[in-house]
Protein backbone atom coordinates (compact mmCIF):
# COMPACT_ATOMS: atom_id res chain seq x y z
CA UNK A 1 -16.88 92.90 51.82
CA UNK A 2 -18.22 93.50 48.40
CA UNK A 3 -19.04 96.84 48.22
CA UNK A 4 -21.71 98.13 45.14
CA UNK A 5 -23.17 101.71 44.41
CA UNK A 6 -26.55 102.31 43.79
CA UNK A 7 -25.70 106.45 43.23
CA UNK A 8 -23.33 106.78 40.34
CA UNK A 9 -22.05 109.59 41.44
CA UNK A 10 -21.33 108.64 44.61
CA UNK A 11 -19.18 105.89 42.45
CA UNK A 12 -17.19 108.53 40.28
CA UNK A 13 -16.56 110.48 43.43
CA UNK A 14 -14.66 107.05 45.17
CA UNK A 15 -12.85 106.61 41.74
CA UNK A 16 -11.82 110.20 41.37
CA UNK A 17 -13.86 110.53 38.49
CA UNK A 18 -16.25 113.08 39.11
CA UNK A 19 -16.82 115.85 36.77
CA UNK A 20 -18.35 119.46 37.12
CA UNK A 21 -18.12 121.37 40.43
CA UNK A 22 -18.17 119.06 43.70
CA UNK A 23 -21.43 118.54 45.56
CA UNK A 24 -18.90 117.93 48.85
CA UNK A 25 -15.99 119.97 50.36
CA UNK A 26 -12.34 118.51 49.29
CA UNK A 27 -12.19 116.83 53.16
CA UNK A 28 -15.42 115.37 53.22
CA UNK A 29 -14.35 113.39 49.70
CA UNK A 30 -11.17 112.01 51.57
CA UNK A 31 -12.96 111.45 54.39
CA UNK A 32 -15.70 109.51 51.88
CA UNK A 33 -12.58 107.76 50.44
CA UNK A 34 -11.38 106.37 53.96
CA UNK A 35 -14.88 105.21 54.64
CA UNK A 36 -15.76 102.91 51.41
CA UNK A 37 -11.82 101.65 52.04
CA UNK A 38 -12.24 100.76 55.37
CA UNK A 39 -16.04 99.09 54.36
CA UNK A 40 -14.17 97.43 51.48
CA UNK A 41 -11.48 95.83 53.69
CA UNK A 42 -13.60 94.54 55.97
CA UNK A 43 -14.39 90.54 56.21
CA UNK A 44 -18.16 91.09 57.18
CA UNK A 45 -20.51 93.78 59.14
CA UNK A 46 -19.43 92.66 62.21
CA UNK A 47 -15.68 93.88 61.94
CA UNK A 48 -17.59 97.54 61.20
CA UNK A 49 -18.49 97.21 64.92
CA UNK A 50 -14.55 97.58 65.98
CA UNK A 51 -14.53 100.73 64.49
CA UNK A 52 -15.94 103.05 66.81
CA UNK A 53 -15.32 106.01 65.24
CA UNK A 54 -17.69 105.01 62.73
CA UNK A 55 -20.43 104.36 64.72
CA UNK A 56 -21.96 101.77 62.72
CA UNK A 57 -25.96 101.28 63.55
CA UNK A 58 -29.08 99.92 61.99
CA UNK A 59 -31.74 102.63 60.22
CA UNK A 60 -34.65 102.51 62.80
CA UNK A 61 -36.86 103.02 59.32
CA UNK A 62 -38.68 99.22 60.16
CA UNK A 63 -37.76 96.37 62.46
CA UNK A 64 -36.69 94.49 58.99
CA UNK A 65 -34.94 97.59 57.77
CA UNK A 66 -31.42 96.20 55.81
CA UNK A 67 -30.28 100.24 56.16
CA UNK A 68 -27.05 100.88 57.89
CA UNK A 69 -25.24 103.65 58.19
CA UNK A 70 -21.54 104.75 59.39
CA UNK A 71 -19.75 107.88 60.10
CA UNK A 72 -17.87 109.83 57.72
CA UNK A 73 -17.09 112.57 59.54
CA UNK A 74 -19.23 114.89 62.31
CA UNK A 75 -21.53 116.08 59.75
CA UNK A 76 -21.76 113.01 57.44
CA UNK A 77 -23.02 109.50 57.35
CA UNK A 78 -22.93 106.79 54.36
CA UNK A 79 -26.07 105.08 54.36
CA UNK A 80 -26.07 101.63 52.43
CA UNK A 81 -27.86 97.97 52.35
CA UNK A 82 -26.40 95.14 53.75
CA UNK A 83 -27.45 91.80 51.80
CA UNK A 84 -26.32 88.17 52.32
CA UNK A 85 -25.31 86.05 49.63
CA UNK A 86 -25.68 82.75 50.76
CA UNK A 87 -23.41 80.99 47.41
CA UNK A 88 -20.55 83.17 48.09
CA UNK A 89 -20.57 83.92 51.82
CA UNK A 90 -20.36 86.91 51.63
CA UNK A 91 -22.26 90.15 52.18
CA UNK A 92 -22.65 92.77 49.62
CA UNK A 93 -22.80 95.95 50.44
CA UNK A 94 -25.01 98.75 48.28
CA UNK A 95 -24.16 102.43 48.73
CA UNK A 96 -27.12 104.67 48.68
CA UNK A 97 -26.33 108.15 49.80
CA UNK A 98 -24.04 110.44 51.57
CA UNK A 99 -26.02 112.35 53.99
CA UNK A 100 -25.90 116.10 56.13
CA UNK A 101 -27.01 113.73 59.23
CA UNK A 102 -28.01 117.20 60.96
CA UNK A 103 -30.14 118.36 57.93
C-alpha cells in the first residue's frame, strides 16, 4: 500500500528524524515503526485483516467514515484514511494520529 502522512511529525518520527524531546516512550516508536512497515508491505486493506494482533476496524465516527485504525501496542492505535485510487489500483493510505486509545 501507499502509505502518506498527514502529521509531519508523525513522518520524522518513522524516518528517525525527529528532533527535540520525544512525545512517545523509545518502545512505543519501534512499536510505531513495525506498524507503518507492516501497513507499507501490505497489497491492500484486506491483508491488514490477517493480522490479528492489529486489530484492524473501521472508526464508528459515520456509516461513510474512511477512518481506520490498527494496534500499535496495548495502549496505542494509528488512526489513518483509507482512499481508492481507481488509475493506479491501489489504495493510499493517510496517517493522521497516534492515539492513548484509553485517554
Amino acid at each position: 500500500m501507499i502509505v502518506q502522512f498527514r502529521n509531519e511529525h508523525l513522518e520524522a518520527l518513522y524516518k528517525g528524524e525527529s528532533k527535540g524531546k520525544p512525545k512517545f516512550s523509545p518502545d512505543v516508536i519501534v512499536k510505531f515503526k513495525k506498524t507503518v512497515s507492516i501497513l507499507k508491505n501490505v497489497k491492500s486493506s484486506a491483508e491488514l485483516k490477517l493480522f490479528r494482533s492489529l486489530n484492524f476496524e473501521r472508526l464508528k465516527i459515520s456509516k461513510n467514515s474512511k477512518y481506520y485504525s490498527v494496534r500499535v501496542d496495548i495502549e496505542y492505535r494509528l488512526i489513518f484514511e483509507l482512499h481508492d485510487d481507481k488509475i493506479q489500483l491501489t489504495e493510499i493510505l493517510t496517517i493522521e494520529k497516534l492515539t492513548n486509545h484509553y485517554q
